[in-house]
N, C-alpha and C. Protein backbone atom coordinates (compact mmCIF):
# COMPACT_ATOMS: atom_id res chain seq x y z
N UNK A 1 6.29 3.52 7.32
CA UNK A 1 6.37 4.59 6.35
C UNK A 1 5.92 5.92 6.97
N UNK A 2 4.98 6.32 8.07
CA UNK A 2 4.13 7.17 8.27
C UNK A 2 5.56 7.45 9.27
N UNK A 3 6.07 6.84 10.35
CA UNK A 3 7.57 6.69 11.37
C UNK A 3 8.47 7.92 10.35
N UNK A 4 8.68 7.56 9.32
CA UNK A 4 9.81 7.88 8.26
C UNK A 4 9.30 8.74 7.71
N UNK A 5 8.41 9.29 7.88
CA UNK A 5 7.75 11.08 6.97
C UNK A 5 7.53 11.36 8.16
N UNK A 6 7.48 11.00 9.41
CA UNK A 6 7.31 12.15 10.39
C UNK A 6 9.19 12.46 11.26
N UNK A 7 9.48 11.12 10.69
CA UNK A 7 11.43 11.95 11.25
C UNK A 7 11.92 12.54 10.54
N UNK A 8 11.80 12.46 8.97
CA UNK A 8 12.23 13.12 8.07
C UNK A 8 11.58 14.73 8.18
N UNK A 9 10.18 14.44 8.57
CA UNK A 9 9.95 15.80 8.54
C UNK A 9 10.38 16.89 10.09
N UNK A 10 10.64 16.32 10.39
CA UNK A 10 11.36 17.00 11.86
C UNK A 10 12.34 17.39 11.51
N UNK A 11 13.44 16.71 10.80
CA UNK A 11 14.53 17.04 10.40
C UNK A 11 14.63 18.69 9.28
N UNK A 12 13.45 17.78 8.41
CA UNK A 12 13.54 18.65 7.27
C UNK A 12 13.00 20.58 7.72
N UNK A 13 12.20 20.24 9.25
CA UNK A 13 12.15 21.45 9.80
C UNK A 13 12.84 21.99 10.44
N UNK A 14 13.74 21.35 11.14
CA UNK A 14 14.77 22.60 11.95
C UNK A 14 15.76 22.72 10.47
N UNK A 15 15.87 22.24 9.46
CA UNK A 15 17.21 22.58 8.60
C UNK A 15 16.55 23.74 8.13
N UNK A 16 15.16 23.78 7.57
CA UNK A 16 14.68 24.74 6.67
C UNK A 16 14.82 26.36 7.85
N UNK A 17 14.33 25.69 8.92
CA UNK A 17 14.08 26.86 10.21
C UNK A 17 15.49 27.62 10.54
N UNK A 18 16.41 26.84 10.42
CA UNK A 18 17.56 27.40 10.81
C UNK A 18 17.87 28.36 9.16
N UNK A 19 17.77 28.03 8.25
CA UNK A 19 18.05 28.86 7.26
C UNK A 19 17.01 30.16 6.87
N UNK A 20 15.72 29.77 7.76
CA UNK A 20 14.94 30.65 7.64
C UNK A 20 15.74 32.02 8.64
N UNK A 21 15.78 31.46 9.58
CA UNK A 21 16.10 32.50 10.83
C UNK A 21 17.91 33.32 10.38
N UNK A 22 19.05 32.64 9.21
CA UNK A 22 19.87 33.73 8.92
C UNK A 22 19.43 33.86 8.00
N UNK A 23 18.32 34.12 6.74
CA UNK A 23 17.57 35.12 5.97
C UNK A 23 17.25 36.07 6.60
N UNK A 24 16.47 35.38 7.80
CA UNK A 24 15.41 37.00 8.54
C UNK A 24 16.60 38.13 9.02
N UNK A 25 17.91 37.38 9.70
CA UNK A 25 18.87 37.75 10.52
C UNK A 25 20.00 38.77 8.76
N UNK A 26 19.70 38.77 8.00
CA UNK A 26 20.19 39.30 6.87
C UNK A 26 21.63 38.68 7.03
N UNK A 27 21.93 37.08 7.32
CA UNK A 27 23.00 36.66 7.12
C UNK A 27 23.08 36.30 5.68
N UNK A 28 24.41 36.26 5.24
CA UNK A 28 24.29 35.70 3.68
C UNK A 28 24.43 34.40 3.60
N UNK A 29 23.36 33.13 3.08
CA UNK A 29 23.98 32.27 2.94
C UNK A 29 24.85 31.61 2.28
N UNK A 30 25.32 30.36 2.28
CA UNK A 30 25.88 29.85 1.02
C UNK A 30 25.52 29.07 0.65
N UNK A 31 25.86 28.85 -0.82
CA UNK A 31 25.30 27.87 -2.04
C UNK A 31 24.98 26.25 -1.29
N UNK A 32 26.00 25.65 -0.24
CA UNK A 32 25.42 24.70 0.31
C UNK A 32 23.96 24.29 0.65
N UNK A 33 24.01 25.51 1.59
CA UNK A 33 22.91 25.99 2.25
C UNK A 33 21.74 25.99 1.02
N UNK A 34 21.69 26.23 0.32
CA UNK A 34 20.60 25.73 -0.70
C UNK A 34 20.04 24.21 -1.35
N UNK A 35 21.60 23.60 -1.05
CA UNK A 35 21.69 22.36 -1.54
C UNK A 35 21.26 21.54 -0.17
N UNK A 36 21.41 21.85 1.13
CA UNK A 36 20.83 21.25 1.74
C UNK A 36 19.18 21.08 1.73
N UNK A 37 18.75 22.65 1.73
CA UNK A 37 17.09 22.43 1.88
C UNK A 37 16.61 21.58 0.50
N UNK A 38 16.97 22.00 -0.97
CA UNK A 38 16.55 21.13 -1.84
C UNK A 38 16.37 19.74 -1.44
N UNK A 39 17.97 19.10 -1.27
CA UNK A 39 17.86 18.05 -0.88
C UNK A 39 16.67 17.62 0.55
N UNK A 40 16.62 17.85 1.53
CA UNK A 40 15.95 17.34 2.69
C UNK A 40 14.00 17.70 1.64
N UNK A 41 14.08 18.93 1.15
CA UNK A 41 12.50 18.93 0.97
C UNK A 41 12.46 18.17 -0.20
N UNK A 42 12.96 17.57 -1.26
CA UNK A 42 13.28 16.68 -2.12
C UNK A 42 12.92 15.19 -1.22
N UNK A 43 14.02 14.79 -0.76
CA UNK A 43 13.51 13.77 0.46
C UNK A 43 12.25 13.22 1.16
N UNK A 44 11.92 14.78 1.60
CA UNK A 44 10.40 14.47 2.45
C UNK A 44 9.55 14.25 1.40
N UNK A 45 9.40 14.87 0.06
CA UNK A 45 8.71 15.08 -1.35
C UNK A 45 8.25 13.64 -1.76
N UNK A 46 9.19 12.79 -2.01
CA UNK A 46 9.59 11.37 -2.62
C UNK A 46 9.25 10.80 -1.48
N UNK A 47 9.44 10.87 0.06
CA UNK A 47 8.17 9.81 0.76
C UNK A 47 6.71 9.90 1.23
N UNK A 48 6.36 11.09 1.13
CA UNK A 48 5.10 11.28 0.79
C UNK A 48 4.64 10.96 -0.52
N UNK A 49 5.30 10.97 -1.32
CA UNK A 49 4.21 10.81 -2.44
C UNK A 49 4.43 9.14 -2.16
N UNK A 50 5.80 8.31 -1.88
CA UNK A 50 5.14 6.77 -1.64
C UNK A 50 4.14 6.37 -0.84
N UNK A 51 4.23 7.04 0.09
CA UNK A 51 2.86 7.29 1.54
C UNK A 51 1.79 7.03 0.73
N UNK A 52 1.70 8.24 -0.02
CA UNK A 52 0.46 8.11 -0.80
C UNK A 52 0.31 6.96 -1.98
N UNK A 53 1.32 6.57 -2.52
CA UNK A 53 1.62 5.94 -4.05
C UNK A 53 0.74 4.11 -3.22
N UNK A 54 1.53 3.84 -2.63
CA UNK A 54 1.58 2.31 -1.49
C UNK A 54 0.91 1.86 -0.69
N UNK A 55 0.98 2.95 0.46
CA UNK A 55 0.20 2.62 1.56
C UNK A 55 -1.04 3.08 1.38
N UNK A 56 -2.31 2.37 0.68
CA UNK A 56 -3.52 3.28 0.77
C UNK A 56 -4.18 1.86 1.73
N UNK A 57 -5.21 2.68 1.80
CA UNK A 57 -6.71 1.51 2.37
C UNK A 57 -7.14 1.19 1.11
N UNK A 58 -7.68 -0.35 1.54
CA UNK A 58 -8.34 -0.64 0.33
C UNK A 58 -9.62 -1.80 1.07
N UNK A 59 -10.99 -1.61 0.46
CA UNK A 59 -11.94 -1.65 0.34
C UNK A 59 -12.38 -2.04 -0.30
N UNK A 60 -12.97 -3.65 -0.49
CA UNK A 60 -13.18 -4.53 -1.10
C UNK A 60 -15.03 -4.75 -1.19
N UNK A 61 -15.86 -4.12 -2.09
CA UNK A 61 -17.17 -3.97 -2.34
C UNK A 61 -17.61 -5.27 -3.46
N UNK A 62 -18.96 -5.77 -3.88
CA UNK A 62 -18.97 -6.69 -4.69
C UNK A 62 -18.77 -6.49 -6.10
N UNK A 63 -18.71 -4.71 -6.64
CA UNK A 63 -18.79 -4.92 -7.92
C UNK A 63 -17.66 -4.52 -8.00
N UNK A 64 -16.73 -3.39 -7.21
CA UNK A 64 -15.53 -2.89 -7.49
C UNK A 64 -14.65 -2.38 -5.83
N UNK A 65 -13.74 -2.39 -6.12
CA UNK A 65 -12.84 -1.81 -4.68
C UNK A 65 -12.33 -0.48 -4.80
N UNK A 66 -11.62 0.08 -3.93
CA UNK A 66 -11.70 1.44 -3.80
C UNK A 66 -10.53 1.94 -2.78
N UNK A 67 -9.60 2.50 -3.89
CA UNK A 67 -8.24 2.52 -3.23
C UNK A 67 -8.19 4.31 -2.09
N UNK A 68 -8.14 3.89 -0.97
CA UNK A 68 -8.22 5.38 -0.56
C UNK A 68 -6.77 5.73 0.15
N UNK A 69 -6.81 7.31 -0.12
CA UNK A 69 -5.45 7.99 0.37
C UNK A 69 -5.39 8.15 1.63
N UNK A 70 -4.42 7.95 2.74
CA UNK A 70 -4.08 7.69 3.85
C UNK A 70 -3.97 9.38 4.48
N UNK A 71 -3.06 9.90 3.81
CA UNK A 71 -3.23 11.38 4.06
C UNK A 71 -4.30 12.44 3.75
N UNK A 72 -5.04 12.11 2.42
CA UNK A 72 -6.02 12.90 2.23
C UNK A 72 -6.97 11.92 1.78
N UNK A 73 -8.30 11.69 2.56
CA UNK A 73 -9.25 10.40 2.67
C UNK A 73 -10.09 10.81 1.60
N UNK A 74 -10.48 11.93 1.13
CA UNK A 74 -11.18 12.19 0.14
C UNK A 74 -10.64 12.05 -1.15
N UNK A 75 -9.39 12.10 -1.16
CA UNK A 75 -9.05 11.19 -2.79
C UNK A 75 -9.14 9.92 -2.40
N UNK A 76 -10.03 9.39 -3.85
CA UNK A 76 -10.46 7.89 -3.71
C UNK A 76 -10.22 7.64 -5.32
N UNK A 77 -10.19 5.89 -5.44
CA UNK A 77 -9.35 5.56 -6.52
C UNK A 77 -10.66 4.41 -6.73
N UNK A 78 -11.83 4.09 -7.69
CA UNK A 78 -12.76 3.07 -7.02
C UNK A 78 -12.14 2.22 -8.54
N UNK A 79 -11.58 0.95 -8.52
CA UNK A 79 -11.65 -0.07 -9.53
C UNK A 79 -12.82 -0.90 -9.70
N UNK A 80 -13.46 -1.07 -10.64
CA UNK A 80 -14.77 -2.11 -11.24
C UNK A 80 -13.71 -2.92 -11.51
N UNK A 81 -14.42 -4.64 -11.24
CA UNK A 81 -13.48 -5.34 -11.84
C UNK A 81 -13.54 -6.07 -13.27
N UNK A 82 -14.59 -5.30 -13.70
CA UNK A 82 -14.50 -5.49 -15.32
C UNK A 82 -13.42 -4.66 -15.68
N UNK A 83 -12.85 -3.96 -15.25
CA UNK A 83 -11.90 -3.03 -15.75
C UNK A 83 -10.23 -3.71 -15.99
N UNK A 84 -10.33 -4.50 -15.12
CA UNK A 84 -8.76 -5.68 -14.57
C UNK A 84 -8.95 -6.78 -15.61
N UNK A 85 -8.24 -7.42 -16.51
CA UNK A 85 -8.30 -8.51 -17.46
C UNK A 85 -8.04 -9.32 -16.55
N UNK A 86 -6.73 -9.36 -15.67
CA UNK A 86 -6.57 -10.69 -14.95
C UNK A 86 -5.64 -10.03 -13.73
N UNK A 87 -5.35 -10.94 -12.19
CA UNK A 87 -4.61 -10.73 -11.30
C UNK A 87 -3.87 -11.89 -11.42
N UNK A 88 -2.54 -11.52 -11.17
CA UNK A 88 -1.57 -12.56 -11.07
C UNK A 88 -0.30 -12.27 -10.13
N UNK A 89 -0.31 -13.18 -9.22
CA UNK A 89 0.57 -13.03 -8.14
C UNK A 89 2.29 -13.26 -8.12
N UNK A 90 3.18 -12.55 -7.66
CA UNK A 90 4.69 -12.31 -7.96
C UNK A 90 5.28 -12.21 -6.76
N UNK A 91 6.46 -12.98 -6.68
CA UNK A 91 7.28 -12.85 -5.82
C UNK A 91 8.06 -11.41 -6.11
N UNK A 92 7.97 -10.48 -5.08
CA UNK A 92 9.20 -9.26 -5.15
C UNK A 92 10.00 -9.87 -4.49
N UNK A 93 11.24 -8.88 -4.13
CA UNK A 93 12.26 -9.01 -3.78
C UNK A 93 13.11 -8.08 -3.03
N UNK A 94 12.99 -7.69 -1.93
CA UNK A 94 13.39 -6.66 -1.22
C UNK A 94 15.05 -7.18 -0.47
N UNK A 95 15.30 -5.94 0.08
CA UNK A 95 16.61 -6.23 1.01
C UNK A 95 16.12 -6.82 2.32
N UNK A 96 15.19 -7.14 2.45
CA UNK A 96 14.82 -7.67 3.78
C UNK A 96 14.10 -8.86 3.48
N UNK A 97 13.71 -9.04 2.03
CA UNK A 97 13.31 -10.99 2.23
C UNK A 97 12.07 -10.72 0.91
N UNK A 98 11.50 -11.65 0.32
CA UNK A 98 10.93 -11.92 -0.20
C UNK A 98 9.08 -11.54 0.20
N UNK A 99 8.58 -11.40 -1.22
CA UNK A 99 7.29 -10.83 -0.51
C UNK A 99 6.45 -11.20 -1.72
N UNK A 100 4.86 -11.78 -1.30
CA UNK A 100 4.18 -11.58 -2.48
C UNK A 100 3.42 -10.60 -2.91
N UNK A 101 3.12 -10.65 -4.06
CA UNK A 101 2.13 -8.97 -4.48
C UNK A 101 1.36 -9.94 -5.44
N UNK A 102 0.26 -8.58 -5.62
CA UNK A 102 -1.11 -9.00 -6.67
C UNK A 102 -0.68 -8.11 -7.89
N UNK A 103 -0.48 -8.75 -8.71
CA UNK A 103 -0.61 -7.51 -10.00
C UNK A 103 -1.75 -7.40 -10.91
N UNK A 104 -2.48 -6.31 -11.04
CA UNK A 104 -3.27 -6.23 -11.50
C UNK A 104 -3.08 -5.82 -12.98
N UNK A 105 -3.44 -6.74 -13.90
CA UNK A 105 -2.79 -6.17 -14.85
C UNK A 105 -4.57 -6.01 -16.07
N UNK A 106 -4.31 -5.18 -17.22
CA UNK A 106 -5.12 -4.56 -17.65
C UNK A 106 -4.19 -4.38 -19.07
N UNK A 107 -4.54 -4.98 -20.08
CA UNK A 107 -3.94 -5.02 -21.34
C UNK A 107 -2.86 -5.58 -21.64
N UNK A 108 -2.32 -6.49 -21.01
CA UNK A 108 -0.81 -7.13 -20.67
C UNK A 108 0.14 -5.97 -20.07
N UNK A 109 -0.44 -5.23 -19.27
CA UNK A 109 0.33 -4.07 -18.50
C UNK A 109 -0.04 -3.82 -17.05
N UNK A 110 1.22 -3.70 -16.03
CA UNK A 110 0.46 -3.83 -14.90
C UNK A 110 -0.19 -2.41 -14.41
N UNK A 111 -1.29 -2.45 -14.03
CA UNK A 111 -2.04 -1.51 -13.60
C UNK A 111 -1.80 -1.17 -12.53
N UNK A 112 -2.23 -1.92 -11.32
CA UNK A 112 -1.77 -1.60 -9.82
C UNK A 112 -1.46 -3.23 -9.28
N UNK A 113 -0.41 -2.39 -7.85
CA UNK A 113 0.15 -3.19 -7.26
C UNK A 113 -0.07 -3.63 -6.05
N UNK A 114 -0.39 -4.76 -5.09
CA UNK A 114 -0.73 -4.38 -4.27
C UNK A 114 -0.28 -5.71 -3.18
N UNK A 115 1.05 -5.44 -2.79
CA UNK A 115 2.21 -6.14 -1.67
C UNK A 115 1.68 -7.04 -0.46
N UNK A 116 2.38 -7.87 0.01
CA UNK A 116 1.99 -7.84 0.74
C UNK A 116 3.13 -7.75 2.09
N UNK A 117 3.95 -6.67 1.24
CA UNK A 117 4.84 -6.14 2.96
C UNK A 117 4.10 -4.96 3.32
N UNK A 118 2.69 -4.51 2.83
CA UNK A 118 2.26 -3.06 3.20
C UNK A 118 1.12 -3.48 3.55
N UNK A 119 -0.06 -4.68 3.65
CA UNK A 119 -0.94 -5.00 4.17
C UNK A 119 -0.71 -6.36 5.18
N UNK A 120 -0.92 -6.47 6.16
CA UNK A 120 -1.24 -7.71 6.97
C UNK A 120 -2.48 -8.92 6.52
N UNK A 121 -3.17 -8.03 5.88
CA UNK A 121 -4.25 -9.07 6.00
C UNK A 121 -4.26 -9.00 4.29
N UNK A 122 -3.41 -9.32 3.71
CA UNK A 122 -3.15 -9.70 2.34
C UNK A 122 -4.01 -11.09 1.47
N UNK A 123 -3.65 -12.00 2.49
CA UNK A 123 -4.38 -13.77 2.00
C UNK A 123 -6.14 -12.82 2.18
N UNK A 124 -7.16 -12.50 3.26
CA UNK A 124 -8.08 -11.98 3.26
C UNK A 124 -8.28 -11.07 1.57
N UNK A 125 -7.29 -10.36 1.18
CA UNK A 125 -7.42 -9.47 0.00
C UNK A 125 -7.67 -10.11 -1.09
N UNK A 126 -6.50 -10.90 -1.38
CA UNK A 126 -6.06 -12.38 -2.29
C UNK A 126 -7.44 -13.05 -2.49
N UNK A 127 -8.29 -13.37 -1.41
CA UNK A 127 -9.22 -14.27 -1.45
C UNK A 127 -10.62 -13.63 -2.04
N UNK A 128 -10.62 -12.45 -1.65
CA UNK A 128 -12.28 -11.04 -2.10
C UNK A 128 -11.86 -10.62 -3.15
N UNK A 129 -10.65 -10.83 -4.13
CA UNK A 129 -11.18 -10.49 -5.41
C UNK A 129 -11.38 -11.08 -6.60
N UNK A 130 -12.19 -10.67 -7.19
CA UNK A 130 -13.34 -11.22 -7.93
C UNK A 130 -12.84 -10.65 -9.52
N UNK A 131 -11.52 -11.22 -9.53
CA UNK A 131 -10.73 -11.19 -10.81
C UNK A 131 -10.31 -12.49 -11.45
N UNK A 132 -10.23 -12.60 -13.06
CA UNK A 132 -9.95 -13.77 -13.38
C UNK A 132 -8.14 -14.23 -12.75
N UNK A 133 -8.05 -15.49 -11.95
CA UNK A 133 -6.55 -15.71 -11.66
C UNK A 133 -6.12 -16.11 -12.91
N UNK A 134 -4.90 -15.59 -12.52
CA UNK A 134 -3.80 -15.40 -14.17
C UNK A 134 -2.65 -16.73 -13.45
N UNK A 135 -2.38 -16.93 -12.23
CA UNK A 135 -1.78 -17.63 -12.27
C UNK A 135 -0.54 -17.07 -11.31
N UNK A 136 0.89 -17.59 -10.99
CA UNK A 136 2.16 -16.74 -10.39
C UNK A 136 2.87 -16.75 -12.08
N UNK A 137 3.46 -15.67 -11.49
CA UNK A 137 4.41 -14.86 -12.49
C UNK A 137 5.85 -15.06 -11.96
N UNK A 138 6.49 -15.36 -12.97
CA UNK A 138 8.06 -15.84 -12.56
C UNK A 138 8.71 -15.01 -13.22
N UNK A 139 9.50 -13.57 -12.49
CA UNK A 139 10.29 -12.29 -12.66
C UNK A 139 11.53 -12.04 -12.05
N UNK A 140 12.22 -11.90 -13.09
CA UNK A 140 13.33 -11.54 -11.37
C UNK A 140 13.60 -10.11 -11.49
N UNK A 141 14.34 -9.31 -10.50
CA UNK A 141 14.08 -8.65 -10.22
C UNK A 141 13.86 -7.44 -11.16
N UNK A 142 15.36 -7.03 -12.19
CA UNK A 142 14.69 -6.56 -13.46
C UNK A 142 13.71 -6.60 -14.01
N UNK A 143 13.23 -7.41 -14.60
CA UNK A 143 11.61 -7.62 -14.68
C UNK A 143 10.68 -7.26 -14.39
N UNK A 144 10.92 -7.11 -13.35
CA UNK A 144 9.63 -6.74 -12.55
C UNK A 144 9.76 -5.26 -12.29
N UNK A 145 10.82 -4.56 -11.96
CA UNK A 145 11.67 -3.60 -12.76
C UNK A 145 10.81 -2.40 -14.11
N UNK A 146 11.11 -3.33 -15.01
CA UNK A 146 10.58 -3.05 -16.23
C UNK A 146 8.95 -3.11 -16.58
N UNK A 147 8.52 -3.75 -16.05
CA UNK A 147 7.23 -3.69 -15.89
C UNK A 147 6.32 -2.82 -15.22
N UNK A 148 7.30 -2.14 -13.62
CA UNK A 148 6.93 -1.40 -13.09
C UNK A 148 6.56 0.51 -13.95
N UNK A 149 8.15 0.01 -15.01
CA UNK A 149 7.82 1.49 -15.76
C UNK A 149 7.00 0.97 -16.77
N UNK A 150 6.05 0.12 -16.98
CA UNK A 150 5.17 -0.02 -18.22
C UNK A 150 5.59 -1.04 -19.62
N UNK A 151 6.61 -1.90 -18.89
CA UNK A 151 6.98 -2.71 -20.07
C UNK A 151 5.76 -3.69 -20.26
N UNK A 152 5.35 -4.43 -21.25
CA UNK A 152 4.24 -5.38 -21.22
C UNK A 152 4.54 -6.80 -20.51
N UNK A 153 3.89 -7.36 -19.80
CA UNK A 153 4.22 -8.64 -19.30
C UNK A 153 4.02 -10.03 -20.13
């Protein structure tokens, strides 16, 4: 992910740079030319914020864990786990193969998510928290889908 916001952003700099330099040059552009930079800084926009949304550190303490931002370390996210009703584990479903995740869910709604195509040491995670197990969850992919925007499970 970090690979893919730093090519994107290379890209997204010589496009912006080159349109910078016929502004300065009092060339006129065209309407494309607008639709390109939207698009590319649109682009870079939507994988940074997954950067941030996905890939955090996480930090497993005895009373609560503590989700931290990869790009900016001082936003921190700390969960108590009185706060989580139950974790229950789900097969996703990607274009590249199957994967399990923790869902943390909090009112029959999932709260946070947490993969294990974005951590290696996932079973270690699985095992330090100190949430009631809910059990696996059987979703397919809609589902899980719908849940992601806040449907109840």
């Amino acid at each position: 992910m970090i690979g893919l916001n730093l090519l994107l952003f290379n890209l997204t700099y010589m496009v912006v740079s080159i349109f910078i330099k016929k502004a300065v040059a009092d060339v006129p552009m065209e309407p494309i030319g607008y639709g390109f930079i939207l698009f590319f800084v649109g682009l870079q926009s939507l994988l940074l914020i997954m950067l941030m949304k996905d890939c955090r550190y996480i930090v497993i303490y005895n009373d609560y864990m503590v989700f931290i931002n990869p790009i900016f370390p001082f936003i921190r996210k700390r969960i108590y786990w009185h706060d989580i009703d139950q974790m229950k584990l789900v097969k996703e479903y990607s274009r590249t193969g199957m994967y399990d995740a923790m869902w943390l869910i909090k009112n029959e709604k999932l709260k946070y998510r947490i993969s294990s195509f974005y951590y290696s040491n996932f079973g270690e995670m699985k095992a330090a928290m100190k949430f009631e197990r809910g059990g696996r969850l059987r979703l397919n992919p809609i589902q899980q889908l719908l849940c992601l925007f806040g449907k109840k499970i």
